[in-house]
N, C-alpha and C. Protein backbone atom coordinates (compact mmCIF):
# COMPACT_ATOMS: atom_id res chain seq x y z
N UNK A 1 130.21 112.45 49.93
CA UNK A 1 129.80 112.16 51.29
C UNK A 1 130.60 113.06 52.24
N UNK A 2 129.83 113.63 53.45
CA UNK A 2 130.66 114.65 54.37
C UNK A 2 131.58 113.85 54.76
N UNK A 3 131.49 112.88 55.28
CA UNK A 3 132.51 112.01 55.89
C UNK A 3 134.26 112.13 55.02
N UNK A 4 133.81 111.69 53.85
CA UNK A 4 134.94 111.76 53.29
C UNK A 4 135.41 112.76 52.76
N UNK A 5 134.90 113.77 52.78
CA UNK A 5 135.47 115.69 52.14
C UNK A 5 135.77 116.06 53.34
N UNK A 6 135.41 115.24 55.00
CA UNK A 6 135.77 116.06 56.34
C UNK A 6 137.73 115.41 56.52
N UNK A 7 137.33 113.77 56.44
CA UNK A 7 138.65 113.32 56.21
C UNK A 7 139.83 114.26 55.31
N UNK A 8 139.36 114.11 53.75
CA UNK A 8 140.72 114.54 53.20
C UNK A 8 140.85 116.16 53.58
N UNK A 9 140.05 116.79 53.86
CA UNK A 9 140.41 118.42 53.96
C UNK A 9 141.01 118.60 55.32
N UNK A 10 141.21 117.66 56.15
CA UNK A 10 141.26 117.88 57.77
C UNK A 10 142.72 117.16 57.61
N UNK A 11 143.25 116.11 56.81
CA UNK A 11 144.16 115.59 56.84
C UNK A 11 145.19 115.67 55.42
N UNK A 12 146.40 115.86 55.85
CA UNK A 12 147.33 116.03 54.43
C UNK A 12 147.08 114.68 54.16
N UNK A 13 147.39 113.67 53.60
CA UNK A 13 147.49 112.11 53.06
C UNK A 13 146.40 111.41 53.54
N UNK A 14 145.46 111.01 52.45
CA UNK A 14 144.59 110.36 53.36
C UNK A 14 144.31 108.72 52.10
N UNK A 15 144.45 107.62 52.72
CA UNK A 15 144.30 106.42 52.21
C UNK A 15 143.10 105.60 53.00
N UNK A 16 141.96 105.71 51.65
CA UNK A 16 140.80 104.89 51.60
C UNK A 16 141.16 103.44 51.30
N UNK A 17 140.87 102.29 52.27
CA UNK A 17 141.44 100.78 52.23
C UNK A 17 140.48 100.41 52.59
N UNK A 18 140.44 98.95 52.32
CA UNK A 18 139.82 97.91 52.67
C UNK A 18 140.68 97.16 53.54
N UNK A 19 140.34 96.40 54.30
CA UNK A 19 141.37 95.40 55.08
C UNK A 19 141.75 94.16 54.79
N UNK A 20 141.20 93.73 53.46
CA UNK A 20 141.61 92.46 53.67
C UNK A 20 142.32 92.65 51.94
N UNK A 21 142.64 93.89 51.57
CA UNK A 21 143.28 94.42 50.52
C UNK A 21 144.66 94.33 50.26
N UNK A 22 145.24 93.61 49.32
CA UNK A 22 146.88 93.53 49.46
C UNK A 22 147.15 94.67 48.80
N UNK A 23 146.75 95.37 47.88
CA UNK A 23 147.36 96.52 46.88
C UNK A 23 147.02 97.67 48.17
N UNK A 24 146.01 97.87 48.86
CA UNK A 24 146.17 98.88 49.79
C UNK A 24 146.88 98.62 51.01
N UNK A 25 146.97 97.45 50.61
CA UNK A 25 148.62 97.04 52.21
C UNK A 25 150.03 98.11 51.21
N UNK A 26 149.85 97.32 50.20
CA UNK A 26 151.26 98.17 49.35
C UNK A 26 151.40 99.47 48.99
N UNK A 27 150.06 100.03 49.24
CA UNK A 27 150.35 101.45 49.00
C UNK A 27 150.56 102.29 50.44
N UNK A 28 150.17 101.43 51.64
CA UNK A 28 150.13 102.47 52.62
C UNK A 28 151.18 101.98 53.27
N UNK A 29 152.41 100.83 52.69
CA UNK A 29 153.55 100.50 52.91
C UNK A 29 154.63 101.75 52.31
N UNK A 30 154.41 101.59 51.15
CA UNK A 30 154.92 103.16 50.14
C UNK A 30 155.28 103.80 50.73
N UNK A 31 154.09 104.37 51.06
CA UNK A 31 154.04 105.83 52.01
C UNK A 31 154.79 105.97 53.09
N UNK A 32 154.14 105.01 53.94
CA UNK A 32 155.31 104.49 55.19
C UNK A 32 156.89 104.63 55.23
N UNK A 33 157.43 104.02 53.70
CA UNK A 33 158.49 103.62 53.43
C UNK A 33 159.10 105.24 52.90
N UNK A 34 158.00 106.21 52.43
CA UNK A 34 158.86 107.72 52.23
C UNK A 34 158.83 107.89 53.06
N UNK A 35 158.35 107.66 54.23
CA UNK A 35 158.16 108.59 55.73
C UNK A 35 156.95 109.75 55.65
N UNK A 36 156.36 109.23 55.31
CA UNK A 36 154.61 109.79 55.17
C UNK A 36 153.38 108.59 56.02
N UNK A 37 152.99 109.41 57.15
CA UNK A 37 152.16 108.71 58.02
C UNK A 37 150.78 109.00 57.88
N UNK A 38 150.50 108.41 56.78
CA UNK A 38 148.95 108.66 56.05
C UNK A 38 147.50 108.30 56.98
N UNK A 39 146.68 109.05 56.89
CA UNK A 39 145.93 108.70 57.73
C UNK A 39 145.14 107.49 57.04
N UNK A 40 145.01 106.55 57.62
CA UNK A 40 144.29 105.22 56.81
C UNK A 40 142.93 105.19 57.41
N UNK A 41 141.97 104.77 56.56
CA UNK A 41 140.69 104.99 57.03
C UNK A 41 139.94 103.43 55.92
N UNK A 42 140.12 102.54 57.39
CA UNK A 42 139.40 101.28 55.97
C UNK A 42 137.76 100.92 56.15
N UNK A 43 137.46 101.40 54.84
CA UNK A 43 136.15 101.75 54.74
C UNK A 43 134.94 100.48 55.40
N UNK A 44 135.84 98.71 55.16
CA UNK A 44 134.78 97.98 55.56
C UNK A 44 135.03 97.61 57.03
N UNK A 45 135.65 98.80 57.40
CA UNK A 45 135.45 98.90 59.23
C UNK A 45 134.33 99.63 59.98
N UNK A 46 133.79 100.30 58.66
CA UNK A 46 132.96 101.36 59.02
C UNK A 46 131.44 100.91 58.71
N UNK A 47 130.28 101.37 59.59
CA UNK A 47 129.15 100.55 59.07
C UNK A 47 128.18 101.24 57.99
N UNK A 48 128.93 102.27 57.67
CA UNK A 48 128.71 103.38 56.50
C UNK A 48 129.53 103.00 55.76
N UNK A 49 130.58 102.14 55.50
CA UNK A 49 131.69 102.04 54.64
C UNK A 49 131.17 101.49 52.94
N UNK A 50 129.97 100.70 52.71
CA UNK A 50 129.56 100.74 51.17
C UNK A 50 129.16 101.83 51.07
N UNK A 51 128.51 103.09 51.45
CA UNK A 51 128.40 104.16 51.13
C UNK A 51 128.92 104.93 50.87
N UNK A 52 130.36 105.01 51.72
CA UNK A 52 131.16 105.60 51.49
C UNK A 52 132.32 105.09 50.14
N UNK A 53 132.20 103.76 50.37
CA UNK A 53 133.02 103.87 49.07
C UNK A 53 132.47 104.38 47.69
N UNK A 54 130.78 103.85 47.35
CA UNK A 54 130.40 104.42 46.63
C UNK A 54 130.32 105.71 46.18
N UNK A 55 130.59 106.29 47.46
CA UNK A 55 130.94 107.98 47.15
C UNK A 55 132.05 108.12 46.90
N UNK A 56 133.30 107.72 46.75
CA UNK A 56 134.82 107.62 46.54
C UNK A 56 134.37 107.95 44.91
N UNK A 57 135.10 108.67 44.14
CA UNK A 57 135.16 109.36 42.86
C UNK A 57 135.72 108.13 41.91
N UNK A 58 136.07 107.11 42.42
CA UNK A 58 136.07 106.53 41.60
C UNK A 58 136.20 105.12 42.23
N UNK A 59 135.05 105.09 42.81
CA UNK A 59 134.36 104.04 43.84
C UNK A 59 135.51 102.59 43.38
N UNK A 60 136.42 102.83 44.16
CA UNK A 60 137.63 101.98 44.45
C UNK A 60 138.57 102.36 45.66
N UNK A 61 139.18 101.06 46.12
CA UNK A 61 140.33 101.28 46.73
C UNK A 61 141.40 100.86 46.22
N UNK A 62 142.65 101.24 46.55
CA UNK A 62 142.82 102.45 47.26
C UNK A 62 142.68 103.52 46.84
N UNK A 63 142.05 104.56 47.69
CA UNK A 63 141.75 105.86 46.96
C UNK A 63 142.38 106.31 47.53
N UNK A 64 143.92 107.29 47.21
CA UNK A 64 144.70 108.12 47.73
C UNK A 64 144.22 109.66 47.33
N UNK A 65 144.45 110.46 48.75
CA UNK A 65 144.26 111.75 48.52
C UNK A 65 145.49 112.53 49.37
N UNK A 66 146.55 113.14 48.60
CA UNK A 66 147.30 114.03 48.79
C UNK A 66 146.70 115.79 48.77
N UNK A 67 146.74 116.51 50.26
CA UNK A 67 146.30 118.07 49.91
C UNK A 67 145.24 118.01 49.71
N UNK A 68 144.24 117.22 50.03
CA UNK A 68 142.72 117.15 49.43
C UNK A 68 142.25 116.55 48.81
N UNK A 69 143.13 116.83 47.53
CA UNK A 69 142.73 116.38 46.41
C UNK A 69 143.13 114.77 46.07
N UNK A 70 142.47 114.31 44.81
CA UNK A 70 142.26 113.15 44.63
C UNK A 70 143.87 112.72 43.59
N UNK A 71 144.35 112.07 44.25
CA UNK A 71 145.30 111.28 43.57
C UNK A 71 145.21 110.26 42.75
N UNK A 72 144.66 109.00 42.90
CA UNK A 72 143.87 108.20 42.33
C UNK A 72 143.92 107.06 43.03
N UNK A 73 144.08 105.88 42.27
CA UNK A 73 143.99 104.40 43.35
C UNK A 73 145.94 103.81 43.03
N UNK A 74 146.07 102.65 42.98
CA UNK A 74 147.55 101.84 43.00
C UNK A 74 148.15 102.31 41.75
N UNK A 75 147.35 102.18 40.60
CA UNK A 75 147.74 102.07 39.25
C UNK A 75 148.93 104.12 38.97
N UNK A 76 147.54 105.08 39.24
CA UNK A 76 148.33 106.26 39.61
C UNK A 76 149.30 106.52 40.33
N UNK A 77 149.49 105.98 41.86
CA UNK A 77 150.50 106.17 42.87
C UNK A 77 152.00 105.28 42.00
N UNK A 78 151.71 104.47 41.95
CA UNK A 78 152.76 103.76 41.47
C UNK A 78 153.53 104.60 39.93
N UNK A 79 152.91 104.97 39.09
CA UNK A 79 152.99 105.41 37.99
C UNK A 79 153.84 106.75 38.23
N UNK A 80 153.05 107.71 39.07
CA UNK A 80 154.08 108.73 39.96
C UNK A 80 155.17 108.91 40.77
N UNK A 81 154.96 107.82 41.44
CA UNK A 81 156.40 107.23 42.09
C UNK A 81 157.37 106.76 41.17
N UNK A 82 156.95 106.07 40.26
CA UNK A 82 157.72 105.52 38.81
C UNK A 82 158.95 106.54 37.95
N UNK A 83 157.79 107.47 38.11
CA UNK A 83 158.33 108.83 37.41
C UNK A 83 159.12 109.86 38.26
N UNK A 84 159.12 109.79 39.31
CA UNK A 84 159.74 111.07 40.48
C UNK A 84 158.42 111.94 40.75
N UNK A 85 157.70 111.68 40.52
CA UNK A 85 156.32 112.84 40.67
C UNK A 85 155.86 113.01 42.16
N UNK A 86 156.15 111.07 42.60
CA UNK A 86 155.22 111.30 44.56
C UNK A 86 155.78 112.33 45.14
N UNK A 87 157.60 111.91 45.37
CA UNK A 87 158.00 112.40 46.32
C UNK A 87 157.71 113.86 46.56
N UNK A 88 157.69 114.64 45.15
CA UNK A 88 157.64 116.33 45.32
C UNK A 88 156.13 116.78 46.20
N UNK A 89 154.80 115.63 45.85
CA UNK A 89 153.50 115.73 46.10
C UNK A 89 153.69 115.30 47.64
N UNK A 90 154.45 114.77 47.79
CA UNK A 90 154.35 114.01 49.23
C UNK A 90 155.26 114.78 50.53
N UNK A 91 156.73 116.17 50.04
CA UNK A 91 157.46 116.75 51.06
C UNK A 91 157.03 117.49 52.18
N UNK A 92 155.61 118.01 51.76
CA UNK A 92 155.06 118.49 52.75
C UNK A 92 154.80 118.07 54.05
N UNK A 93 154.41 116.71 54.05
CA UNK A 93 153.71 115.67 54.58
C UNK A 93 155.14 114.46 55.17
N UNK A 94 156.14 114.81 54.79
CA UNK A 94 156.85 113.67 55.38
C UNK A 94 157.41 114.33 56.62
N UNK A 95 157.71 113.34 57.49
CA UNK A 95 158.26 113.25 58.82
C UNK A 95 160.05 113.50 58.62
N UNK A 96 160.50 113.99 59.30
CA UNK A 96 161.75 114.16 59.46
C UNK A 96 162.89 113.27 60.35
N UNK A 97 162.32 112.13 60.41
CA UNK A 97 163.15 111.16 61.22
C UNK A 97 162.93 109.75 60.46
């Protein structure tokens, strides 16, 4: 969907949520918590938002996209963070205060 290839290419960090989602409260807490101000975009705010999730690559939330590209949903972020992997994916993108 254009919508969502205009989002992640226009924005470094971009987190696909739902709102009434606790695992995408915790991931865009994460982020928060490296000092990465992700652009959040929750899909059932939008009146295109089943469409759009269905177009999500792996029609779930949270769908994190670092640089464009597709990171994956909680299970990946966490797993990378686990390992030391976010932070290196994420220096670009963090704030300095």
């Amino acid at each position: 969907m254009e919508k969502i290839q205009s989002l992640t290419s226009e924005n470094g960090v971009v987190i696909f949520t739902k709102s009434t989602c606790c695992l995408c409260y915790a991931v865009t807490i994460l982020f928060q918590e490296l000092r990465v101000n992700p652009v959040v975009y929750e899909v059932d705010q939008d009146p295109e938002g089943r469409e759009m999730e269905k177009a999500l690559p792996k029609k779930a939330v949270p769908a994190v996209f670092i640089g464009g590209k597709l990171v994956g949903s909680t299970n990946e972020v966490m797993s990378l963070h686990l390992s030391g992997s976010l932070i290196p994916l994420l220096k670009p993108y963090q704030s300095l205060s």
